[in-house]
Every structure is written in C-alpha cells, then in structure tokens.
C-alpha atoms as a PDB file:
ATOM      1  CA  UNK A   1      10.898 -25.211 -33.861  1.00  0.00           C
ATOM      2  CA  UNK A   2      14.013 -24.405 -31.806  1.00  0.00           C
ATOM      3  CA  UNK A   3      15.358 -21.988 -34.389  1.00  0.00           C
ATOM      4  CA  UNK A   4      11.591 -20.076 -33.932  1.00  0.00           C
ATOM      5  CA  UNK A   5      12.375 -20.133 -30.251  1.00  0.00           C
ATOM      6  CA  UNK A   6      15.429 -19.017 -30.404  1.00  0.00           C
ATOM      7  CA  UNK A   7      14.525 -15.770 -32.790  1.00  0.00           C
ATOM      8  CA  UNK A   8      11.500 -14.471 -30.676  1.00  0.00           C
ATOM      9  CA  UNK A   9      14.290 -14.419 -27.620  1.00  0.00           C
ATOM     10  CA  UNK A  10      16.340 -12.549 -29.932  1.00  0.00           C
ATOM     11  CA  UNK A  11      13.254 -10.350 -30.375  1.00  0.00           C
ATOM     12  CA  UNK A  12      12.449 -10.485 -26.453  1.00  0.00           C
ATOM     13  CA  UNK A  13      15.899  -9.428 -25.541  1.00  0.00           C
ATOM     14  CA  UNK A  14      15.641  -6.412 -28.441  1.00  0.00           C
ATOM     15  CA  UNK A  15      13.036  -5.197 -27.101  1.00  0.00           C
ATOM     16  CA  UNK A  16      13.850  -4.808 -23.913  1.00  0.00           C
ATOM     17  CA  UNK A  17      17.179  -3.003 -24.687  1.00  0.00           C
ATOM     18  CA  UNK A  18      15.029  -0.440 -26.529  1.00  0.00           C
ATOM     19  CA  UNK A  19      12.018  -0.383 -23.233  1.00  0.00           C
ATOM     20  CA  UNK A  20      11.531   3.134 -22.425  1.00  0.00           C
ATOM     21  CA  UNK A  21       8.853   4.913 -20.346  1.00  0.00           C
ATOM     22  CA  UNK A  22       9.460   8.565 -21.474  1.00  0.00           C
ATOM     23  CA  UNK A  23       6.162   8.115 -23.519  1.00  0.00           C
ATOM     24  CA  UNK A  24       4.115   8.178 -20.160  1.00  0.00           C
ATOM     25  CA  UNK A  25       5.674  11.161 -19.148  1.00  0.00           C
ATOM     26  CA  UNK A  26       3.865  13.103 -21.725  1.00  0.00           C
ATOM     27  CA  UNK A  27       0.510  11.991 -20.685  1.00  0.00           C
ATOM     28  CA  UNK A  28      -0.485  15.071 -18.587  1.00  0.00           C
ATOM     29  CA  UNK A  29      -3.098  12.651 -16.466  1.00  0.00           C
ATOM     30  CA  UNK A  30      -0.367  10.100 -15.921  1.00  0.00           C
ATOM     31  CA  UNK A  31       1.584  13.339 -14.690  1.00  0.00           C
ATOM     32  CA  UNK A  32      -0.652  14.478 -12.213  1.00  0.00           C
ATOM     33  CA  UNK A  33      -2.052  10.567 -11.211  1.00  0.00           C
ATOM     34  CA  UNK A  34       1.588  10.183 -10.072  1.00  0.00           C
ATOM     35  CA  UNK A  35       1.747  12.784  -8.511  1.00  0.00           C
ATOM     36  CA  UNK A  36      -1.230  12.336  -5.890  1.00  0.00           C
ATOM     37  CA  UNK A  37      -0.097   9.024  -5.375  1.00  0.00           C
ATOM     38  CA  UNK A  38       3.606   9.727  -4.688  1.00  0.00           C
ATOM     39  CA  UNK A  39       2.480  11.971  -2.386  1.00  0.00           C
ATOM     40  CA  UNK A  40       0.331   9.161   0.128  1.00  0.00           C
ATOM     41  CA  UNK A  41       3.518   7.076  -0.228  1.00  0.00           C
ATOM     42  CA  UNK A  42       6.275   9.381   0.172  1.00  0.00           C
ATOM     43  CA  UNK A  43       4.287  10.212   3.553  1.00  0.00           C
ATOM     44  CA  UNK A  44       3.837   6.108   4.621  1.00  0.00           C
ATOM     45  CA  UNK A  45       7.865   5.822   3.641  1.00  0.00           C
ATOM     46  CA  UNK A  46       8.701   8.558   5.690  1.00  0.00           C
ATOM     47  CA  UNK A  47       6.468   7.500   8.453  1.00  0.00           C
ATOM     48  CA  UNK A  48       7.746   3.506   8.598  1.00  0.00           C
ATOM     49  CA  UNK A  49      11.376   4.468   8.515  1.00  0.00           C
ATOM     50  CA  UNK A  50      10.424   7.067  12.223  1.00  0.00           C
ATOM     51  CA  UNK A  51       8.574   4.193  13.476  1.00  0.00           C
ATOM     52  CA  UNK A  52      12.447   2.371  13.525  1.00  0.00           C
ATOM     53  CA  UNK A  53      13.255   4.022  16.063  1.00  0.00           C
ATOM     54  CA  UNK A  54      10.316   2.813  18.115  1.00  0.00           C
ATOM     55  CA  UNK A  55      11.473  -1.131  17.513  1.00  0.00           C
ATOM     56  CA  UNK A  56      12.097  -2.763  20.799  1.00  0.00           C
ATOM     57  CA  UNK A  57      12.417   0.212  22.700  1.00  0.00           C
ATOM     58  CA  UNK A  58      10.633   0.393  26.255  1.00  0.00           C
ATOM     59  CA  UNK A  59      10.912   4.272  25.686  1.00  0.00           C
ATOM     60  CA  UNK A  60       7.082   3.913  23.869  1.00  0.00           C
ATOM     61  CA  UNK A  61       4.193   2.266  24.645  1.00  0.00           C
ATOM     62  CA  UNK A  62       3.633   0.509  22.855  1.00  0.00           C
ATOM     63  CA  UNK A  63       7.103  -0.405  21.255  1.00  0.00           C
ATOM     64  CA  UNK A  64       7.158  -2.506  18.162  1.00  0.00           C
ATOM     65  CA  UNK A  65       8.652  -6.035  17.671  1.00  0.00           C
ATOM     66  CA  UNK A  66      11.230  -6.697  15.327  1.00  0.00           C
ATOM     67  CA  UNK A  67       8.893  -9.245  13.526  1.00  0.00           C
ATOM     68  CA  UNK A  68       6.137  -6.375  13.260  1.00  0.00           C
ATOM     69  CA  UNK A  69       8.166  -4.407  11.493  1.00  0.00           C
ATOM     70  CA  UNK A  70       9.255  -6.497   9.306  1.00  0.00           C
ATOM     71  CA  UNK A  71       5.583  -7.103   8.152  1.00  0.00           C
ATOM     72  CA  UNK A  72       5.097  -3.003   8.216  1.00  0.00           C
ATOM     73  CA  UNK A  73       8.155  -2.578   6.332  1.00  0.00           C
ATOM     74  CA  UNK A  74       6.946  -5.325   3.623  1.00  0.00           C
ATOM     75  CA  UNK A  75       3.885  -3.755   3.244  1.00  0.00           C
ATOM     76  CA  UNK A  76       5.568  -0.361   2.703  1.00  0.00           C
ATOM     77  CA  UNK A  77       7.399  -2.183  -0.170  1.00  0.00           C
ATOM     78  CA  UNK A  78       4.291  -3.973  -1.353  1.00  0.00           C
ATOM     79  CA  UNK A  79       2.958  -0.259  -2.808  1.00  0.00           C
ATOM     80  CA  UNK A  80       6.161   0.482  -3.835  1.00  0.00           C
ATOM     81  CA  UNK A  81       6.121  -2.317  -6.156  1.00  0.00           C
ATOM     82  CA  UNK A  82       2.362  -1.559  -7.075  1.00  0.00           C
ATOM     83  CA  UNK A  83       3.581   2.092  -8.273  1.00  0.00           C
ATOM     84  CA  UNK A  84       6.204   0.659 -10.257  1.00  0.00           C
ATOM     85  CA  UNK A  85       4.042  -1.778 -11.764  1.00  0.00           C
ATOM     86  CA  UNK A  86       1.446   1.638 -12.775  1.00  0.00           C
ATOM     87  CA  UNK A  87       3.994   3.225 -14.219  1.00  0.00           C
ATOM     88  CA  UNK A  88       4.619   0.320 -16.622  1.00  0.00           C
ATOM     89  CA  UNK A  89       0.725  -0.168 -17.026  1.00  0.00           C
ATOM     90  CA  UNK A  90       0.507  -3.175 -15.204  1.00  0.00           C
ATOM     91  CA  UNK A  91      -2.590  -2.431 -13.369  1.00  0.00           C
ATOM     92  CA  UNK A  92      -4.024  -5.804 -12.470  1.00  0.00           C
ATOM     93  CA  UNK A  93      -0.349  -6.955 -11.124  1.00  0.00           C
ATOM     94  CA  UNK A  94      -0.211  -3.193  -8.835  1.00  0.00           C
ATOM     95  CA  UNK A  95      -4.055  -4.420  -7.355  1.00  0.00           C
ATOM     96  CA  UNK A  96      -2.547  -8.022  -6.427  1.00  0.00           C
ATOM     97  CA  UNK A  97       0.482  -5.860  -4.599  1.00  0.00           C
ATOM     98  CA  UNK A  98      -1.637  -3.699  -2.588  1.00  0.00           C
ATOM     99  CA  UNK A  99      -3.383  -6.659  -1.844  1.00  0.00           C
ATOM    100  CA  UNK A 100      -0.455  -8.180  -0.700  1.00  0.00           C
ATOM    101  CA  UNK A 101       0.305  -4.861   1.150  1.00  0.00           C
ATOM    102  CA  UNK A 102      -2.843  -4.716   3.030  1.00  0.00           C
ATOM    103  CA  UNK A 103      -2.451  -8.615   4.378  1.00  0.00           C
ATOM    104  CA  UNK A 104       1.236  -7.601   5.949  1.00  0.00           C
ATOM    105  CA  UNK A 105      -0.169  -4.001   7.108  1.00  0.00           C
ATOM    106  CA  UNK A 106      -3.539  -5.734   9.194  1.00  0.00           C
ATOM    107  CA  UNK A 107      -0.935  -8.468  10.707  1.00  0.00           C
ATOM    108  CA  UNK A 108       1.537  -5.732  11.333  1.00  0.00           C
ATOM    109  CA  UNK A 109      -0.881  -4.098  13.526  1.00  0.00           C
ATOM    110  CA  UNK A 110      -2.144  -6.536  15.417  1.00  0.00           C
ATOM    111  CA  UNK A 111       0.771  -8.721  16.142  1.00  0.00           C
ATOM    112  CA  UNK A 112       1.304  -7.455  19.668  1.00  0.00           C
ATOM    113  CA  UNK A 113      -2.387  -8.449  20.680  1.00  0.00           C
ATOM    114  CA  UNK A 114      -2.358 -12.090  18.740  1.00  0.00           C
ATOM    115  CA  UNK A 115       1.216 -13.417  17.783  1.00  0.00           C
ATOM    116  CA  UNK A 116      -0.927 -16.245  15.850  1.00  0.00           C
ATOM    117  CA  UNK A 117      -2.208 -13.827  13.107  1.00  0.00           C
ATOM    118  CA  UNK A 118       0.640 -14.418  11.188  1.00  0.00           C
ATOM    119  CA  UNK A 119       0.153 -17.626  10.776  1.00  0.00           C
ATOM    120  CA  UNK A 120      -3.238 -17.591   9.893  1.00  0.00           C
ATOM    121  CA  UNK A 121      -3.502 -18.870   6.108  1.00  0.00           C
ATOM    122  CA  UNK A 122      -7.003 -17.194   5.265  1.00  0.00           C
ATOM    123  CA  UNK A 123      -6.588 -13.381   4.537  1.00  0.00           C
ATOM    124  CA  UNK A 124     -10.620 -13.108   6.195  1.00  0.00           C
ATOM    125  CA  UNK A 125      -9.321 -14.839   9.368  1.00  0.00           C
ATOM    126  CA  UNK A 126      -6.771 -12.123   9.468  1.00  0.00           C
ATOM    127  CA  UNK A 127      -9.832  -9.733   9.261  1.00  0.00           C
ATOM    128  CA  UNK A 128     -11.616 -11.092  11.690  1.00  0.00           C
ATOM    129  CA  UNK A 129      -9.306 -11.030  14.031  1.00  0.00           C
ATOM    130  CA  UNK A 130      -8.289  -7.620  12.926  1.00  0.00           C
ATOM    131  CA  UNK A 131     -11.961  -6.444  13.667  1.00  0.00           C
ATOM    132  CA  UNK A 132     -12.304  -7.306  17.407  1.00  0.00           C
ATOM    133  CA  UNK A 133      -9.021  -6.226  18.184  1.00  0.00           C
ATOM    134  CA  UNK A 134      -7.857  -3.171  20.314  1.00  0.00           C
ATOM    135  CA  UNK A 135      -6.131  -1.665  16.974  1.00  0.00           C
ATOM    136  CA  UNK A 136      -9.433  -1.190  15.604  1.00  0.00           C
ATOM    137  CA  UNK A 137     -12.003  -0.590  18.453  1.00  0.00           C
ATOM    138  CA  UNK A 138     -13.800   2.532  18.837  1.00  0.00           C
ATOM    139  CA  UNK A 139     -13.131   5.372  16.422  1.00  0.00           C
ATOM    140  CA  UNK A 140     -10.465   3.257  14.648  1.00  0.00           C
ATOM    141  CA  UNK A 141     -13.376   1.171  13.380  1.00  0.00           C
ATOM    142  CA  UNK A 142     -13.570   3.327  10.273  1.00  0.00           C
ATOM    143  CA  UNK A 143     -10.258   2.701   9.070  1.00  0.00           C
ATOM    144  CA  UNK A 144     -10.622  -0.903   9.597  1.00  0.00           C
ATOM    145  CA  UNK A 145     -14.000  -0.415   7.020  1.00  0.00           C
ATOM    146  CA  UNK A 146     -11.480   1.298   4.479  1.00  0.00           C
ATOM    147  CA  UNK A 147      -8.999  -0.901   5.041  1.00  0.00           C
ATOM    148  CA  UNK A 148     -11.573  -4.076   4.309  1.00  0.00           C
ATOM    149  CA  UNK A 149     -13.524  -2.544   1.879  1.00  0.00           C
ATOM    150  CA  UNK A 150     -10.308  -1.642  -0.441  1.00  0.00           C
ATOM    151  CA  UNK A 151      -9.482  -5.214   0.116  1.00  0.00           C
ATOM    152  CA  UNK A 152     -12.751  -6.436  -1.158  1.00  0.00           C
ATOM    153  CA  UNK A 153     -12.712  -4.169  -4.041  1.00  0.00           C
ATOM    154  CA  UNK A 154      -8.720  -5.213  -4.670  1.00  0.00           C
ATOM    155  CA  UNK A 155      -9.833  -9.258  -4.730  1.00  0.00           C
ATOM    156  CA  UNK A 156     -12.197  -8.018  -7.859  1.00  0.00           C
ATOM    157  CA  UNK A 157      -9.267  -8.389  -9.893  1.00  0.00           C
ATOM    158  CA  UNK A 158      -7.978 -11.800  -8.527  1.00  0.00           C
ATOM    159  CA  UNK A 159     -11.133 -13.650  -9.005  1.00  0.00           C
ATOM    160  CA  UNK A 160     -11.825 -11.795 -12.460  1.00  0.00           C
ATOM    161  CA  UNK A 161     -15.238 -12.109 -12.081  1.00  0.00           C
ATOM    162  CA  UNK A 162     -16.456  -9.989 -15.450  1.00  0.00           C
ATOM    163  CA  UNK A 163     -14.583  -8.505 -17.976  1.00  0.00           C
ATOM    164  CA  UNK A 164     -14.315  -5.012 -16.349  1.00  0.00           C
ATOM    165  CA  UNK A 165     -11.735  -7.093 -14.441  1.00  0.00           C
ATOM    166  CA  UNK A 166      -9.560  -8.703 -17.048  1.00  0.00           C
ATOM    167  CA  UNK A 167      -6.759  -7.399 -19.134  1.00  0.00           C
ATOM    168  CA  UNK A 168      -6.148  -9.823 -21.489  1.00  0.00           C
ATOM    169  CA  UNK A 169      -2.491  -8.683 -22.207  1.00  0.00           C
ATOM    170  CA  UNK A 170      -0.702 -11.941 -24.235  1.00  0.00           C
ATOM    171  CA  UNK A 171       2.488 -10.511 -25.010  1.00  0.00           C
ATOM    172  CA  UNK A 172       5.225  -8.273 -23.581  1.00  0.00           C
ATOM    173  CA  UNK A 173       5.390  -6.614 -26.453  1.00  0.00           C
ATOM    174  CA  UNK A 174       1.959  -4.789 -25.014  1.00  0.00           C
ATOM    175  CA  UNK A 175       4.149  -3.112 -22.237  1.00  0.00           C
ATOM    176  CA  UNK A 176       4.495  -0.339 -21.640  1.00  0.00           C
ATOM    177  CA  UNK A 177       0.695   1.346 -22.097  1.00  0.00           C
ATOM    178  CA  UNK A 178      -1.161   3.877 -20.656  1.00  0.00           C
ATOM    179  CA  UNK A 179      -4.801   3.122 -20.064  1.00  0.00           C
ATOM    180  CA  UNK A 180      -6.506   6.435 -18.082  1.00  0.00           C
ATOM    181  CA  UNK A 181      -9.277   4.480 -16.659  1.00  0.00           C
ATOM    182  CA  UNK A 182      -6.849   1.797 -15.064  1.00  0.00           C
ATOM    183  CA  UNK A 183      -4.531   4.411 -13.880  1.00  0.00           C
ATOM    184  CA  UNK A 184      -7.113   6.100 -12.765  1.00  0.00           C
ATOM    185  CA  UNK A 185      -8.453   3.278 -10.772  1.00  0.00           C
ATOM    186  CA  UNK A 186      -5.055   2.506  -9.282  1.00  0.00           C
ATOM    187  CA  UNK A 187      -4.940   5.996  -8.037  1.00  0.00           C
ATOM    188  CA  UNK A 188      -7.982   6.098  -6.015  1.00  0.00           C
ATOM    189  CA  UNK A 189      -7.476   2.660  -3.887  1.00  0.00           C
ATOM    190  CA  UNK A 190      -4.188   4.034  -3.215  1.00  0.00           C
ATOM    191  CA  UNK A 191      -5.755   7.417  -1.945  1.00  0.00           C
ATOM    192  CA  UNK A 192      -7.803   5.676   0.056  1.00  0.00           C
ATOM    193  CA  UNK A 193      -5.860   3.191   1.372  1.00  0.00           C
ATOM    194  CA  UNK A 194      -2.629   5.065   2.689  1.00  0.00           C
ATOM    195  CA  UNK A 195      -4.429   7.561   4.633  1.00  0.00           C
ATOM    196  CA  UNK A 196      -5.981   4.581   6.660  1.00  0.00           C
ATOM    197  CA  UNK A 197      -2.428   3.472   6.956  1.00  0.00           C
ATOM    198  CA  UNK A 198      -0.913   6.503   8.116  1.00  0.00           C
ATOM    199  CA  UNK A 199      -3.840   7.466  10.358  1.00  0.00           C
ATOM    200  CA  UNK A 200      -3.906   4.018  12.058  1.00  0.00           C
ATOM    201  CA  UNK A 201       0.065   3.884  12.643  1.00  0.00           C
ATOM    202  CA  UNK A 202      -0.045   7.741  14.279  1.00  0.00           C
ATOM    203  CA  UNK A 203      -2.986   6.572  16.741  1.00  0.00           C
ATOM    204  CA  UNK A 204      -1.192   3.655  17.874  1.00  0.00           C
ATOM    205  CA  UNK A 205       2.181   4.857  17.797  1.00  0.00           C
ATOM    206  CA  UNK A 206       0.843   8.034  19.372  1.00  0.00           C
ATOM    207  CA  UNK A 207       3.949   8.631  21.232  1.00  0.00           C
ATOM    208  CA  UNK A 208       6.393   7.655  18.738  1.00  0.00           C
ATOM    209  CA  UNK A 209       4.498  10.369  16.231  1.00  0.00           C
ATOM    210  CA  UNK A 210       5.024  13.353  18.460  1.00  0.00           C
ATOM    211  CA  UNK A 211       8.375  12.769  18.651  1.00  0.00           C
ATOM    212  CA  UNK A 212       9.227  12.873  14.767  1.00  0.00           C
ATOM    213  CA  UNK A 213      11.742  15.363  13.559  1.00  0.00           C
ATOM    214  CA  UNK A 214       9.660  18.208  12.900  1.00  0.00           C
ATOM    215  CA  UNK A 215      10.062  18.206   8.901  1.00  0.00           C
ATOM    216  CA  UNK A 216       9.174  14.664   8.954  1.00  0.00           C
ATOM    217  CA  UNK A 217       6.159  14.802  10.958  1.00  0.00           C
ATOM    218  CA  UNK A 218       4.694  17.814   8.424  1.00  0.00           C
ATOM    219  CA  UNK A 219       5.114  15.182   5.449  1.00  0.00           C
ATOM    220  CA  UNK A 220       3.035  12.076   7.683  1.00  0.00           C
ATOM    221  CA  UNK A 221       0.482  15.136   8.602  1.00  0.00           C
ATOM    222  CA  UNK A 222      -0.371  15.616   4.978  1.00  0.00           C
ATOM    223  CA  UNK A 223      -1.623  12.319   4.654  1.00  0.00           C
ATOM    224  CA  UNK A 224      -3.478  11.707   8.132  1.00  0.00           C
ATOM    225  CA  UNK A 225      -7.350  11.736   7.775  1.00  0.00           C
ATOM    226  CA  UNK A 226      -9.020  15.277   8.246  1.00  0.00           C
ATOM    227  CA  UNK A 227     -11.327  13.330  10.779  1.00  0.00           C
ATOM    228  CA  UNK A 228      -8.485  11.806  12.989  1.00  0.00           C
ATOM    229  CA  UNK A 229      -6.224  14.909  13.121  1.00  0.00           C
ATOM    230  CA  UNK A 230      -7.485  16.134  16.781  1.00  0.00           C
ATOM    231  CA  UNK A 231      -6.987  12.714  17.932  1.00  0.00           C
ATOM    232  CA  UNK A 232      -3.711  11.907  16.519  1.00  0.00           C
ATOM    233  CA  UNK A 233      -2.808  15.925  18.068  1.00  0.00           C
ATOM    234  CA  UNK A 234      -4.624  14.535  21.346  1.00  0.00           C
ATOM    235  CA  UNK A 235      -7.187  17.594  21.197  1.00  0.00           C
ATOM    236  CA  UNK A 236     -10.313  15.726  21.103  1.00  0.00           C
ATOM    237  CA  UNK A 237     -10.654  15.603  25.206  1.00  0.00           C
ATOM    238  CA  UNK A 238     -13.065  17.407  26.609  1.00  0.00           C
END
C-alpha cells in the first residue's frame, strides 16, 4: 500500500510541474469575464491603499483605526484570492472567499461605531448590527441590501443545498477547468459586490476621497454606483 502511495505523489508532484493556465487564456469569455472583474478590483485596490493615508490621522473625519484597516485590507485580499481561485476554476472555493471578504468589509465599516463587532462569532449578528448603524442609515441602506443579499446568495454554496450548488471535483487532476456558467456566476457577485464596496468607503471617507491623487481617484470613480455619484461629488444639496 505504501509503494501505491508513494507513486500517486510521484504523479501529484508531475503534475504540478507540468500545471499551466495558458489554456484559459484562449477562452474568449474567460478573456473578457476577467476583464470586467479586474476592473471592480483594480478600483477597490487602488482605493484601500489611498484610504492609508487616512489611518490615525485627525486630518479626516472620520480617520480610520489601525485595526479597521486591517479588516479593510483583509477583505481587499479576500477577492484577490477569490480571482485567483476563478482563474484556476475553483468557483465554489472563490464564493467561500468573497464570503470571507464581505464578513471583514461589514466589520471594517462599522468598527468605529461598535468596537464589539469584531468579536461577534455569528456573521448575521454582524449584519444586524451593520443594519442599524450610522454606516448604513439613510441612502446607504441600499448598499447594505447588496451587500446582504450577495452574502445570502454566497452562503448557497456553503450549505450546498441542491446540486446547482455542488461541484463534485475528487481529484486535482480536475484542475485547471473552465466552466462558463461558474465563471460566469463568479463574475456577477463580484460586479455587484465591489461597487457597494467602493461606493460605501467614498461616502464615509468623503474627505479622504476628494483628496486622492487625481489619476487615482478617476480609477475608484469607475467603479462608484451611477446612483451615489452626486453624493460621493457632494452635488445632491439643494
């Protein structure tokens, strides 16, 4: 038996010496699904690393803690991982990131109003805390919907509750694969998710926004909501 084991390591270790992913780059959907969702990132990375400057620095109201940035910055890194995880077709294990991503993003934000979110266990006592806080009142209500529903769409895939759900994968050997429809699927929470990220972040860190080198700012504008663009601008006082 330990001479078995000890050839399908040999086989593990072949294979990945020889892992490529040049095959997805010929998939002209995979091509342009990257695409739109490098975009929504690329803007969130470029707006965490301006909000640095912000850290514990009187200059802005608010300023932001060390220890919420930390849980900004993690879930910055959460979708990171999730893209690299599409890219090798691992959809199910990208959905449990942005999960992840969405838990450090809601504490992130409401950290300065109640320091005990983070050490709330239950992801929905994080919510509802989240929802009658001053992050999320008044027109920031919507975002906190998008932000919840994605996350109730996201724990699909945890619970597995029907097949639609499940991926069934039993060996490495299946990676890498490109499935359209999960792809596909990944693409659109992400879409809808980052915006509500980036919107949120330029609302609250309204002064922190305007002050972003000007190239910089154009990227995080691509990605704010349509909706919110007045407000974030501050033209929606009559």
């Amino acid at each position: 038996m330990s001479r078995r084991i000890r050839e399908d390591f040999d086989n593990l270790c072949s294979f990945f010496k020889e892992y490529s992913l040049i095959f997805a780059f010929k998939e002209p959907s995979f091509i342009k699904q990257l695409s739109a969702c490098h975009k929504k990132y690329y803007s969130y990375l470029v707006l965490v690393i301006e909000l640095k400057d912000a850290v514990k620095n009187s200059g802005y109201a608010p300023y932001i803690s060390e220890n919420q940035y930390d849980y900004i910055l993690e879930s910055c890194s959460d979708v990171g991982q999730a893209l690299f995880l599409v890219v090798h077709g691992c959809y199910k294990g990208a959905k449990l990131l942005l999960r992840s991503s969405i838990e450090n993003f809601i504490k992130a934000v409401c950290l300065d109003e109640e320091p005990n979110i983070i050490r709330k266990k239950s992801v929905y006592e994080v919510f509802d805390i989240a929802k009658i806080s001053s992050t999320f009142s008044g027109s920031r209500k919507t975002l906190f919907d998008i932000i919840h529903t994605e996350y109730v769409e996201l724990c699909k895939d945890v619970h597995t509750a029907d097949l639609a759900h499940m991926e069934h994968i039993t060996a490495l050997g299946s990676f890498p694969h490109f499935d359209n429809d999960g792809a596909e699927n990944l693409k659109c929470h992400i879409l809808r998710l980052l915006p509500a990220y980036i919107t949120l972040l330029s609302l609250k860190y309204n002064q922190r926004f305007h002050k972003i080198f000007y190239t910089n700012q154009e990227v995080v504008k691509e990605s704010i909501l349509t909706e919110y663009k007045k407000e974030v601008h501050n033209l929606n006082i009559e």
